[in-house]
C-alpha atoms as a PDB file:
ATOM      1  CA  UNK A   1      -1.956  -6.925  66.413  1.00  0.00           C
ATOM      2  CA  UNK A   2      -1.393  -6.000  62.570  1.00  0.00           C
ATOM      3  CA  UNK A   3       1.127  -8.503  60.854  1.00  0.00           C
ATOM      4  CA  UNK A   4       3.012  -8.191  57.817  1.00  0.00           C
ATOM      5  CA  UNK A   5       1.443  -9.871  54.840  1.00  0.00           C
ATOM      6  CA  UNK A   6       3.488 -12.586  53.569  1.00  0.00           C
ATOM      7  CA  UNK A   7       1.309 -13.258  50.925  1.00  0.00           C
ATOM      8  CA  UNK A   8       1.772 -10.455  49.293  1.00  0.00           C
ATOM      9  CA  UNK A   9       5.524 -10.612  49.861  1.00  0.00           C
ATOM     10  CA  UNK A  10       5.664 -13.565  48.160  1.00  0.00           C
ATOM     11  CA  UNK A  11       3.645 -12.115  45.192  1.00  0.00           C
ATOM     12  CA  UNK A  12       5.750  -9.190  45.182  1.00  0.00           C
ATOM     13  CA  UNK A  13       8.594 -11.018  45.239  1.00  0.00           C
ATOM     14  CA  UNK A  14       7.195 -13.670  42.144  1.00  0.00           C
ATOM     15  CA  UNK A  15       6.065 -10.912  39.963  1.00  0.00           C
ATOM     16  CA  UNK A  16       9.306  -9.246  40.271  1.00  0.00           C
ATOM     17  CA  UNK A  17      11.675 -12.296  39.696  1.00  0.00           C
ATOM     18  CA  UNK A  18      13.331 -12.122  42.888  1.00  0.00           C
ATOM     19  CA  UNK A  19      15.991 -15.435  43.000  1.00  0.00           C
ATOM     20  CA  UNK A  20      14.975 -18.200  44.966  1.00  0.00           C
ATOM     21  CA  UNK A  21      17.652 -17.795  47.467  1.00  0.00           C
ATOM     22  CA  UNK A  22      16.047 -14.105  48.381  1.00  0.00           C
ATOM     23  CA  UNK A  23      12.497 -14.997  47.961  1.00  0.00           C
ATOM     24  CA  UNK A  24      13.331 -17.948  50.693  1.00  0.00           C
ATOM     25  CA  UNK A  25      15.943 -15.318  52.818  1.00  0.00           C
ATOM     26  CA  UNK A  26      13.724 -12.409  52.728  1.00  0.00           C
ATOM     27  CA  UNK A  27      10.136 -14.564  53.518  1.00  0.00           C
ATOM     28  CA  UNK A  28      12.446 -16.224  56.807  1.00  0.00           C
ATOM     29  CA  UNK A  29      13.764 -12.842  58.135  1.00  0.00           C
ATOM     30  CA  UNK A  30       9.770 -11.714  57.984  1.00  0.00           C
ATOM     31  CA  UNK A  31       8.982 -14.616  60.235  1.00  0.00           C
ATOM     32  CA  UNK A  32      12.272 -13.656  62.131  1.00  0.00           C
ATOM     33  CA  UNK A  33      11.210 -10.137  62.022  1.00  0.00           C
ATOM     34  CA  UNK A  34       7.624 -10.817  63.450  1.00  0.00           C
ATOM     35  CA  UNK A  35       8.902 -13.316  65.683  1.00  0.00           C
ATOM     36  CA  UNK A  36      10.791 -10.306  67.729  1.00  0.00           C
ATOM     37  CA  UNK A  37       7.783  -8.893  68.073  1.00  0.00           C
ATOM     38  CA  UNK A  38       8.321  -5.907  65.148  1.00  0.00           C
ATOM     39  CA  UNK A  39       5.714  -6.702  62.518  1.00  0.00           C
ATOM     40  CA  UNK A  40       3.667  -3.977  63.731  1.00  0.00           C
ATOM     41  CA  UNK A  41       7.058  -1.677  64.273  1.00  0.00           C
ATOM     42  CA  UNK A  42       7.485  -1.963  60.426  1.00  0.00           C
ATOM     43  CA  UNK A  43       3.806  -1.471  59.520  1.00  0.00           C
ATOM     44  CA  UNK A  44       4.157   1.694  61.835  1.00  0.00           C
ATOM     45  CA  UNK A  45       6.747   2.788  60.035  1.00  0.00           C
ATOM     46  CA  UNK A  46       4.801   2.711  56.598  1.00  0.00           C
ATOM     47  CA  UNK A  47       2.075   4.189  57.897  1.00  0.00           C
ATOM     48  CA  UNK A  48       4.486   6.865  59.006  1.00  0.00           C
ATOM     49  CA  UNK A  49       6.233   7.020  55.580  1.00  0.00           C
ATOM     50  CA  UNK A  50       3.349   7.448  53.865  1.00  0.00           C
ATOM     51  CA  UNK A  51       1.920  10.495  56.001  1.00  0.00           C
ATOM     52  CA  UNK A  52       5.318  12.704  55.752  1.00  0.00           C
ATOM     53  CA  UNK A  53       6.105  12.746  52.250  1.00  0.00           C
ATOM     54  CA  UNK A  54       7.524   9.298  51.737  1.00  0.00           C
ATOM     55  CA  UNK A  55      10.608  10.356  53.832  1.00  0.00           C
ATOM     56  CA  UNK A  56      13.464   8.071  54.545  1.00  0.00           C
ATOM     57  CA  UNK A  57      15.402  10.289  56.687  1.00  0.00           C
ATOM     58  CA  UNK A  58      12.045  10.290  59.180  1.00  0.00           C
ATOM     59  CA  UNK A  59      12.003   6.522  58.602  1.00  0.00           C
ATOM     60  CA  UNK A  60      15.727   5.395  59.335  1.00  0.00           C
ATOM     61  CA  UNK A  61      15.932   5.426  63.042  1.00  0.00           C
ATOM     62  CA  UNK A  62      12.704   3.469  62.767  1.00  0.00           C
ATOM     63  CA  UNK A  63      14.639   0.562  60.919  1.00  0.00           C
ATOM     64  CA  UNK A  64      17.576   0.998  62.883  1.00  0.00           C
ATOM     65  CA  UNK A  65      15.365   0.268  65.806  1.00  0.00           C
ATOM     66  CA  UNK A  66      13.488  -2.669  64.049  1.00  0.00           C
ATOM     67  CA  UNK A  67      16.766  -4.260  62.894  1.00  0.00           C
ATOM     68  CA  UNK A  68      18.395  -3.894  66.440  1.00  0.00           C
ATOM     69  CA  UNK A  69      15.976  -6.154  68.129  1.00  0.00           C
ATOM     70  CA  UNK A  70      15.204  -8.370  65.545  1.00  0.00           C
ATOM     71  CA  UNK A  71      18.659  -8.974  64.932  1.00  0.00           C
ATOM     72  CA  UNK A  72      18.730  -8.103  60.880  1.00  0.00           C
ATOM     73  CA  UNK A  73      20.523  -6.159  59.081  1.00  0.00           C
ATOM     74  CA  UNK A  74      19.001  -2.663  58.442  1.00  0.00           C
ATOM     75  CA  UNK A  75      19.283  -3.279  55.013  1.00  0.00           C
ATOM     76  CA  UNK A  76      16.967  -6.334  55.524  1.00  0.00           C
ATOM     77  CA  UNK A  77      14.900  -4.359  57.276  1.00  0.00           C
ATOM     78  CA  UNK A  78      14.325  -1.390  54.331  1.00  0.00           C
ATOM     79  CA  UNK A  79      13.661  -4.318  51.658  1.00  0.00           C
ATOM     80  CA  UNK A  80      11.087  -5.779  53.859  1.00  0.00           C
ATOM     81  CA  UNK A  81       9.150  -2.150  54.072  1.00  0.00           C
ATOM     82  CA  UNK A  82       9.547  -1.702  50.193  1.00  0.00           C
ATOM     83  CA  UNK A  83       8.135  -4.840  49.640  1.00  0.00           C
ATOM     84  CA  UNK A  84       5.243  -4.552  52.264  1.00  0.00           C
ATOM     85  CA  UNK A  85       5.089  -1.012  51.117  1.00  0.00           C
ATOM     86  CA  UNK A  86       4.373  -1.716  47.384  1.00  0.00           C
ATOM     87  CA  UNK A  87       1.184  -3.070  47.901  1.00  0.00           C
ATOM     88  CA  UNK A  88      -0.414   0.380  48.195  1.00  0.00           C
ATOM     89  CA  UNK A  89       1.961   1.628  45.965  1.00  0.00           C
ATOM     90  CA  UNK A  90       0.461  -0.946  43.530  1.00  0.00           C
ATOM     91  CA  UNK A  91      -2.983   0.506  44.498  1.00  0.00           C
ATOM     92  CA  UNK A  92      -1.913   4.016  43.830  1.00  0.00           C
ATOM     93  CA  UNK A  93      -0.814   3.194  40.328  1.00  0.00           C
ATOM     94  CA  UNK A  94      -3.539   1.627  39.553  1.00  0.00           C
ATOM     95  CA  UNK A  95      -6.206   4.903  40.309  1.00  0.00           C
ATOM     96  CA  UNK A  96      -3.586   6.552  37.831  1.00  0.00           C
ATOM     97  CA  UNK A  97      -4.275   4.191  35.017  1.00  0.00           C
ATOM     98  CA  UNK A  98      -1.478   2.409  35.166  1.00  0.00           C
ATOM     99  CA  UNK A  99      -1.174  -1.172  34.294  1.00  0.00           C
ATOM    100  CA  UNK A 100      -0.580  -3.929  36.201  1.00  0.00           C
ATOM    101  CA  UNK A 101       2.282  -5.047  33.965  1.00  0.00           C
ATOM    102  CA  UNK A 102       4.191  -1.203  33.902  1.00  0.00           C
ATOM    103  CA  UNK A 103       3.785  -1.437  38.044  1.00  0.00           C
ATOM    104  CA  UNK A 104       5.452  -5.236  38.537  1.00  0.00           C
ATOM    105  CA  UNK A 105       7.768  -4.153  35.488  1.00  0.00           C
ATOM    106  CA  UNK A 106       8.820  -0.902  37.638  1.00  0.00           C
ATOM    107  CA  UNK A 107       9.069  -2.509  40.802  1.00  0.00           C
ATOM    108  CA  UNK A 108      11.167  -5.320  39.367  1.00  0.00           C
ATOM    109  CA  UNK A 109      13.899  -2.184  40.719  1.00  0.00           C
ATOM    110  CA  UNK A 110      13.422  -3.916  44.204  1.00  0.00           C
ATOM    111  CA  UNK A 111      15.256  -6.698  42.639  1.00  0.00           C
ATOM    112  CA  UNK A 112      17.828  -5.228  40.939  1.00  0.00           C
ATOM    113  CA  UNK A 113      18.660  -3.513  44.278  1.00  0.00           C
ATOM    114  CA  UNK A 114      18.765  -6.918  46.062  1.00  0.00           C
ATOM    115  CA  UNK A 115      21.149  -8.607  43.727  1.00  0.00           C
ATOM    116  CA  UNK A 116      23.385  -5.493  44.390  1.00  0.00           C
ATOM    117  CA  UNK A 117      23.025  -5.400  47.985  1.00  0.00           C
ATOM    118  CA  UNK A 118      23.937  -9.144  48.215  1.00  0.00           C
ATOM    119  CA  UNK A 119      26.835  -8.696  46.348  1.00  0.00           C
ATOM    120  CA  UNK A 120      28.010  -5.746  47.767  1.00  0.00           C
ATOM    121  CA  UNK A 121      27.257  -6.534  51.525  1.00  0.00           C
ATOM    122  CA  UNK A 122      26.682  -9.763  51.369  1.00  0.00           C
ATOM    123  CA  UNK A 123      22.664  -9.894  52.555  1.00  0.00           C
ATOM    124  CA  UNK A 124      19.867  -9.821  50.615  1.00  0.00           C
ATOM    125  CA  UNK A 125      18.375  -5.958  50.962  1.00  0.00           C
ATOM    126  CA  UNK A 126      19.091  -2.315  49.821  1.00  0.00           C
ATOM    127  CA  UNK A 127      21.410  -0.043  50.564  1.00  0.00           C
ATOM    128  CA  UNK A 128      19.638   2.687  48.638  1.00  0.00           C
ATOM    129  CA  UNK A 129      16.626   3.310  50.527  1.00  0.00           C
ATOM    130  CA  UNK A 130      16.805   7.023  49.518  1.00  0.00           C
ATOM    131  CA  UNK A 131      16.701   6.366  45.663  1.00  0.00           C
ATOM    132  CA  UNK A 132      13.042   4.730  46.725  1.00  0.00           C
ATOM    133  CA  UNK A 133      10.456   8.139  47.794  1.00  0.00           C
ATOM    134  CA  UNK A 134       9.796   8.706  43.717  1.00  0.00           C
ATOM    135  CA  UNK A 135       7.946   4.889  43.817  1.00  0.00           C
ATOM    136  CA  UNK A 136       5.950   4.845  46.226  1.00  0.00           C
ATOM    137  CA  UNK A 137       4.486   8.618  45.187  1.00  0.00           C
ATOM    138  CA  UNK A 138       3.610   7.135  41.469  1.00  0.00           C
ATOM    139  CA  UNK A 139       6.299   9.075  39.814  1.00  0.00           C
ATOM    140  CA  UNK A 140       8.601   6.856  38.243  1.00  0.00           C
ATOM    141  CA  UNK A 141       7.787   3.875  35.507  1.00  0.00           C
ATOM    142  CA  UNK A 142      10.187   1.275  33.932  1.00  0.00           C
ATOM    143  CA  UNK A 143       9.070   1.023  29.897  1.00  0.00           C
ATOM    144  CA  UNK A 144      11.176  -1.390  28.137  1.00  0.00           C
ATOM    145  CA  UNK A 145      14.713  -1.200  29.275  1.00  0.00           C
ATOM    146  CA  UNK A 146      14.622   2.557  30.716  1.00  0.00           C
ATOM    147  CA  UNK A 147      12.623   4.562  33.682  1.00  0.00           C
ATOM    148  CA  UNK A 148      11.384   7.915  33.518  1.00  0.00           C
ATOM    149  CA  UNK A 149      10.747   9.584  36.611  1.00  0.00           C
ATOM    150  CA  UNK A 150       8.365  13.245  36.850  1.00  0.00           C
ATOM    151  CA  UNK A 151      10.917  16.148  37.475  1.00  0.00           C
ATOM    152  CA  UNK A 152      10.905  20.035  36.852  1.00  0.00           C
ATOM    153  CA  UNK A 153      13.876  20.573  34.677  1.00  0.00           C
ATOM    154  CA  UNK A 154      17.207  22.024  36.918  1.00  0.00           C
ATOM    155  CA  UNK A 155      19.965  22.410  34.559  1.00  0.00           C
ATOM    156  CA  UNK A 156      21.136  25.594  32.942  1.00  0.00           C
ATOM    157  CA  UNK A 157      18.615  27.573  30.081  1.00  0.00           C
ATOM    158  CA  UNK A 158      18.899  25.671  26.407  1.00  0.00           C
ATOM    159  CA  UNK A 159      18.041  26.188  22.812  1.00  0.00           C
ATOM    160  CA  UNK A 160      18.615  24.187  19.877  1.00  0.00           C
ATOM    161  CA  UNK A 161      17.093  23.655  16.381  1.00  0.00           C
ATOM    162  CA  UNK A 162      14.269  26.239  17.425  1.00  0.00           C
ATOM    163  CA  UNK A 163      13.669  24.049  20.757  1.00  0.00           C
ATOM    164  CA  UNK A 164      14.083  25.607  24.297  1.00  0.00           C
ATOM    165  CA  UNK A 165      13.576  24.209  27.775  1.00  0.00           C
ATOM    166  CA  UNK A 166      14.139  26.360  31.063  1.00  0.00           C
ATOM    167  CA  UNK A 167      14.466  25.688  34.537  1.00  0.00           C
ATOM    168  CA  UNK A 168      11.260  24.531  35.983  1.00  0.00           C
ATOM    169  CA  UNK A 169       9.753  22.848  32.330  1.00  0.00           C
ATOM    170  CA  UNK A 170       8.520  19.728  33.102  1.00  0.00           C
ATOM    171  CA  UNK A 171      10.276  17.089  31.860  1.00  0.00           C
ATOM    172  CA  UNK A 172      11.572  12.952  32.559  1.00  0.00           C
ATOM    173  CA  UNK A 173      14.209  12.065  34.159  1.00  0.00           C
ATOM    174  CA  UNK A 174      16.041   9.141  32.857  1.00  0.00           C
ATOM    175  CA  UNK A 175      17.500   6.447  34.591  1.00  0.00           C
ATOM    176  CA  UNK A 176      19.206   3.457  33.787  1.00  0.00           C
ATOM    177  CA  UNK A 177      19.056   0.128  36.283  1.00  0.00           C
ATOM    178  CA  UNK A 178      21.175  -2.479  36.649  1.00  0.00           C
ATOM    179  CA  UNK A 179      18.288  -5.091  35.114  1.00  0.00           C
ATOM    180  CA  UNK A 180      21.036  -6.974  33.082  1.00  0.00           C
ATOM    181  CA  UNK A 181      18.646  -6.569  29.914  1.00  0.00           C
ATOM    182  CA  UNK A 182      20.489  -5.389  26.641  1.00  0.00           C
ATOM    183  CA  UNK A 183      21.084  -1.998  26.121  1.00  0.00           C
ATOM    184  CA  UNK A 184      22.361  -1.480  22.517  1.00  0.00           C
ATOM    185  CA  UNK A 185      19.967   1.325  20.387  1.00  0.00           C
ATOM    186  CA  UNK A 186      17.163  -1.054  19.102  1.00  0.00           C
ATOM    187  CA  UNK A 187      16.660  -1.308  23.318  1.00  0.00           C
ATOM    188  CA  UNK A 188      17.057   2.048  23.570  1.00  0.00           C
ATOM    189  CA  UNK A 189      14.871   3.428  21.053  1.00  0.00           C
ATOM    190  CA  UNK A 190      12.003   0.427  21.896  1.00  0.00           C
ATOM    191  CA  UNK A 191      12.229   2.232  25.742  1.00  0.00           C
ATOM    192  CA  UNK A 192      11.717   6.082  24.039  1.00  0.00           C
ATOM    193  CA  UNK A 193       9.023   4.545  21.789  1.00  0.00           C
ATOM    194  CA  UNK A 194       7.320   3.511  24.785  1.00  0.00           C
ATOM    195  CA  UNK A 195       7.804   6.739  26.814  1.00  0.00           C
ATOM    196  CA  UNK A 196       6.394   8.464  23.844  1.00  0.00           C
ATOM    197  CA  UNK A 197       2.943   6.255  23.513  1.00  0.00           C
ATOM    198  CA  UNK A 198       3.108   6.195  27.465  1.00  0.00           C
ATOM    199  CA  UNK A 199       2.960   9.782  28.113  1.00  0.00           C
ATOM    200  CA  UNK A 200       1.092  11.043  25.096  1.00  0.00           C
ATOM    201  CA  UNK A 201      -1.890  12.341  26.643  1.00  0.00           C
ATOM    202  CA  UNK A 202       0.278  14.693  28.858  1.00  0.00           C
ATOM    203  CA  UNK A 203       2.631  15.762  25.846  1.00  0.00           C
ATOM    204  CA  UNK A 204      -0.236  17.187  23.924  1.00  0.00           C
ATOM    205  CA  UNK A 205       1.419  16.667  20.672  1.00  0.00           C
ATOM    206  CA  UNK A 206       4.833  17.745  21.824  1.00  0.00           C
ATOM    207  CA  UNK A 207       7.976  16.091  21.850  1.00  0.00           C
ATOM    208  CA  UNK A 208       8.875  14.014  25.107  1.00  0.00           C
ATOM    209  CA  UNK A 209      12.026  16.155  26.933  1.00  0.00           C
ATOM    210  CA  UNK A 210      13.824  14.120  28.799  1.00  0.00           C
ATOM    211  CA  UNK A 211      17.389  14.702  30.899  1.00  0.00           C
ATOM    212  CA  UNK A 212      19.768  12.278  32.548  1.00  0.00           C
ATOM    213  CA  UNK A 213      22.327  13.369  34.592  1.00  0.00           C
ATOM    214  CA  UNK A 214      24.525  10.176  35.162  1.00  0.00           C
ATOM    215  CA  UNK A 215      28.293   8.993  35.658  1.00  0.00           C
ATOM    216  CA  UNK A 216      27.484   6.950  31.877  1.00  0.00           C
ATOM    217  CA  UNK A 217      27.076  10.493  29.995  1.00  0.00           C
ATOM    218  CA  UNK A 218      30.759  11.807  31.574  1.00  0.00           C
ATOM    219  CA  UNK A 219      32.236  12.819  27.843  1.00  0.00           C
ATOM    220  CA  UNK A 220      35.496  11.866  29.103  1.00  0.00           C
ATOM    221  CA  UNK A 221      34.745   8.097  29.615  1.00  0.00           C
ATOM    222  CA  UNK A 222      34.002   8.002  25.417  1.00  0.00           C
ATOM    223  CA  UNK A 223      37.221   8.212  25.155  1.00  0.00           C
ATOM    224  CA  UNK A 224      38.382   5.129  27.096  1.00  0.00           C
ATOM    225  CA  UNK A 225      35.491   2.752  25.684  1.00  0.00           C
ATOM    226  CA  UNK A 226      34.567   0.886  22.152  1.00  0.00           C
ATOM    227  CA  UNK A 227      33.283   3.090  19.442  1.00  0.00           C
ATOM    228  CA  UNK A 228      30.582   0.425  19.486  1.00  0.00           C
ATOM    229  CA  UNK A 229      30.200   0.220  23.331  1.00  0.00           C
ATOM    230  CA  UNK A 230      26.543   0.667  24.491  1.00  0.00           C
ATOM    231  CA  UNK A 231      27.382   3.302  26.950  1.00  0.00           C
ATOM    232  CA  UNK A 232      28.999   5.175  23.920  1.00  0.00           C
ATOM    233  CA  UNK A 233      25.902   4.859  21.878  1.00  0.00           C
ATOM    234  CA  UNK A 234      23.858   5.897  24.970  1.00  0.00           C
ATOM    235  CA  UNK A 235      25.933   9.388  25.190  1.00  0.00           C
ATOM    236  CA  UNK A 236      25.580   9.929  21.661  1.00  0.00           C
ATOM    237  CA  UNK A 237      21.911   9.642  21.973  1.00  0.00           C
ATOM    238  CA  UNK A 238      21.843  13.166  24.366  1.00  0.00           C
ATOM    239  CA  UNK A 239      22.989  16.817  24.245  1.00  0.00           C
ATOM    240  CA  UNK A 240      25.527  16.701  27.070  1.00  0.00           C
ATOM    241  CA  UNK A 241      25.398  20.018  27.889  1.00  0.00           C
ATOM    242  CA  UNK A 242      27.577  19.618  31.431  1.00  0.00           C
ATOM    243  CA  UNK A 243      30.372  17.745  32.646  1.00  0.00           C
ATOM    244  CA  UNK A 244      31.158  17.683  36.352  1.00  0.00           C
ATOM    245  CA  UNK A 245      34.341  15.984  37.516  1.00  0.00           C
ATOM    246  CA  UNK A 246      34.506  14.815  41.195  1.00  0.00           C
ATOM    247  CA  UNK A 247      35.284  11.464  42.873  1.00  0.00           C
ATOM    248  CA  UNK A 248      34.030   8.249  41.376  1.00  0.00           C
ATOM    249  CA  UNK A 249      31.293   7.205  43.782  1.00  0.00           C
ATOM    250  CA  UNK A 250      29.767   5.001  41.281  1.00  0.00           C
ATOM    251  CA  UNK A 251      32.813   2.758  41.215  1.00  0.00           C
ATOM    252  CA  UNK A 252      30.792  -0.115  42.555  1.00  0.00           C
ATOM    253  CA  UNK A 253      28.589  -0.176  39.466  1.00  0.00           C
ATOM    254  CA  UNK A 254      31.515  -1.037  37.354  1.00  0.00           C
ATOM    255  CA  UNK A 255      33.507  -3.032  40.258  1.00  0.00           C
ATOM    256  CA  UNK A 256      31.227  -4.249  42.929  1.00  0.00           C
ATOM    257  CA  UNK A 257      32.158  -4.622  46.124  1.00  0.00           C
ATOM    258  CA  UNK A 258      35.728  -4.938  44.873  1.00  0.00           C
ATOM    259  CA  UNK A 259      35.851  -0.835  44.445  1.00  0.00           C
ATOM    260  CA  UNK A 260      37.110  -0.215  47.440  1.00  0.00           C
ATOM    261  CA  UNK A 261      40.597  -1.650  46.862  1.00  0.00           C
ATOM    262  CA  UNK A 262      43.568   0.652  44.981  1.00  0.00           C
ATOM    263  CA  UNK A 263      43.414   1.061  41.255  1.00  0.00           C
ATOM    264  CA  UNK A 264      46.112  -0.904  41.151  1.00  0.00           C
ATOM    265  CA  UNK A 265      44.589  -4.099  42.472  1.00  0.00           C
ATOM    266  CA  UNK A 266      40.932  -3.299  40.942  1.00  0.00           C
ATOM    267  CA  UNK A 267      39.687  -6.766  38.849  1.00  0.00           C
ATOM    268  CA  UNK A 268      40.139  -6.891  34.954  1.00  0.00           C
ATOM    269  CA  UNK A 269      37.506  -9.245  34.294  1.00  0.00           C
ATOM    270  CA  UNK A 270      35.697  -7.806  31.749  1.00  0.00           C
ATOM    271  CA  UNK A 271      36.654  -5.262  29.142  1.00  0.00           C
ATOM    272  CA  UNK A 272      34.646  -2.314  30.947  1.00  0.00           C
ATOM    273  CA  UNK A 273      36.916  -3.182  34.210  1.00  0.00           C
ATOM    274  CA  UNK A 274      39.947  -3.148  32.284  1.00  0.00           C
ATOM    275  CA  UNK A 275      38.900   0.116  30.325  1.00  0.00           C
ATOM    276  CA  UNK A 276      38.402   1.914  33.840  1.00  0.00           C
ATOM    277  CA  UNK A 277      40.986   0.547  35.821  1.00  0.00           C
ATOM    278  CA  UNK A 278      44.003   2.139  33.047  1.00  0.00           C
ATOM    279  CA  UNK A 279      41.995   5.228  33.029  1.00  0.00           C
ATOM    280  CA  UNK A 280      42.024   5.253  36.881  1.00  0.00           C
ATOM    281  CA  UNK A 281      45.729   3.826  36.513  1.00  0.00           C
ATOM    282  CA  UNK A 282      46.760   6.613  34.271  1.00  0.00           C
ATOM    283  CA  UNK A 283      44.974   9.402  36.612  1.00  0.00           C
ATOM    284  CA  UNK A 284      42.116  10.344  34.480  1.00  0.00           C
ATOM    285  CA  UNK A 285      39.498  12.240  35.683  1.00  0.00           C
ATOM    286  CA  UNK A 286      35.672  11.212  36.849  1.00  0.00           C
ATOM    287  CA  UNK A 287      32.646  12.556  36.800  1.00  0.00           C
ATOM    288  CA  UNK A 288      29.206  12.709  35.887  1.00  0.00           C
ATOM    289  CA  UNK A 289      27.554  14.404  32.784  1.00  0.00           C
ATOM    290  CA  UNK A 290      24.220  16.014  32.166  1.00  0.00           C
ATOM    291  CA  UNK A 291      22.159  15.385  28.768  1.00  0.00           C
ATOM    292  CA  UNK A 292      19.153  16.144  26.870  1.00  0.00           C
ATOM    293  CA  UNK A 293      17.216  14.396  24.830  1.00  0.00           C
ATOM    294  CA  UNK A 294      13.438  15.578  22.487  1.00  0.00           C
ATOM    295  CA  UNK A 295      11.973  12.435  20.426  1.00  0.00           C
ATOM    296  CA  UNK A 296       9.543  13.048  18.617  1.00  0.00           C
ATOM    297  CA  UNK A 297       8.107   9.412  18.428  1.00  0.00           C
ATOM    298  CA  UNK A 298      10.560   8.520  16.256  1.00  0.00           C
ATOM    299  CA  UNK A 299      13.931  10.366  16.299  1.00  0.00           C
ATOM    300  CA  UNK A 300      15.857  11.833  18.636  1.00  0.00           C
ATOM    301  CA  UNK A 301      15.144  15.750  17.216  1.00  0.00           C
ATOM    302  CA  UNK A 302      18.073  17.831  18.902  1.00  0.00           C
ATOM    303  CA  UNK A 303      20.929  16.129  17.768  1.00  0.00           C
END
């Protein structure tokens, strides 16, 4: 009978700065896990993920099934499989020469997913196992305070300053966790910096294109924050070439698991909170926004 290796859980779990509370949790609902008899259920269930295209929709009724008679939460259950998961992942990386500090520093996600989770649902988990496919197929990496995942480029045709970029280009998609690090432009910059030296070889002397499409690059929330807010600077670092209004799912980034409550009774703890809660208060609109960004290694080019 295969069993989970709790070594390696426990490096994982060191080498991405999981708290001590979920390094202890997580290792105990392993043992609870195996002791049920569904070690081998979860390795299954890798082995399966791997096979079909790193699919979570395949691999849900799988954890469902593993969290039922272990008597875990399902969201247990996924951050166990990342973490058991990541150790070919870590392999995988590695045959595409990447180092051992960009893999832990990428997978140090798994953590900032936990801390949500916990304070969200109250266990120690994820409740984003579909974000995860684009890590364990080596096409995401964390440099400095951003990640850039692989993507062919979806967004409507554009030209600027004699640069163009059509549907299909290749280009990185930028994403911004919830690592707690700063995120002013000396953070910013240091993270395209990176990208740049990072991804050299491939840009052949080019500029590195890169797109986010995120609820921070809504033009509409500029207008509610600080001049000097780092989510302002952030939007004035891209092209925002689209603005889509539509419900604010991302409310428990800026509220936690206090989003669900009306506007009226939403917490005013920081000055973010209070900023969205009178725009919510006052009926403004949400949204998300979709930018673009060339650097050159140095500047930002198509601004």
């Amino acid at each position: 009978m295969e069993h989970i290796d709790k070594a390696f859980l426990t490096l994982a779990m060191e080498r991405t700065a999981f708290p001590a509370e979920a390094r202890e949790e997580l290792l105990r609902c392993a043992q609870t896990l195996e002791g049920a008899g569904q070690g081998e259920a979860l390795l299954g269930a890798l082995e399966y993920f791997y096979r079909n295209d790193f699919t979570t929709t395949g691999v849900q009724p799988l954890i469902d099934g593993i969290a039922q008679n272990a008597g875990l939460s399902p969201y247990t259950v996924w951050m166990l499989f990342l973490l058991q998961g990541a150790k070919q992942a870590r392999e995988d990386y590695k045959s595409q020469g990447v180092s051992e500090e960009v893999f832990w520093d990428t997978f140090c996600d798994l953590r900032y997913k936990a801390v949500e989770c916990k304070e969200n649902y109250g266990v120690w988990g994820t409740f984003v196992a579909f974000w995860y496919p684009i890590f364990y197929s080596c096409d995401i990496v964390k440099l400095g305070r951003l990640e850039y995942e692989n993507r062919a480029y979806e967004g409507p045709a554009y030209e600027k300053g004699g640069f163009s970029l059509q549907p299909g280009d290749k280009v990185k998609s930028i994403h911004i966790p919830s690592s707690g690090e700063p995120f002013d432009s000396q953070a910013r910059l240091d993270s395209y910096r990176r990208a740049y030296a990072f991804f050299q070889k491939e840009l052949g002397g080019g500029p590195l294109v890169c797109v986010c499409h995120s609820w921070l690059l809504y033009p509409e929330y500029k207008k509610i924050l600080k001049p000097g807010s780092n989510i302002a600077g952030f939007q004035g670092d891209f092209d925002i070439i689209q603005a889509d209004s539509g419900p604010f799912s991302d409310a428990w980034r800026v509220f936690g698991p206090a989003h669900t409550l009306p506007a009226g009774q939403l917490p005013e703890d920081t000055s973010m909170r209070r900023a969205f809660k009178r725009h919510l208060l006052a009926g403004g609109p949400t949204g998300e926004g979709l930018g673009i960004l060339v650097f050159d290694g140095e500047r930002i080019q198509n601004l």
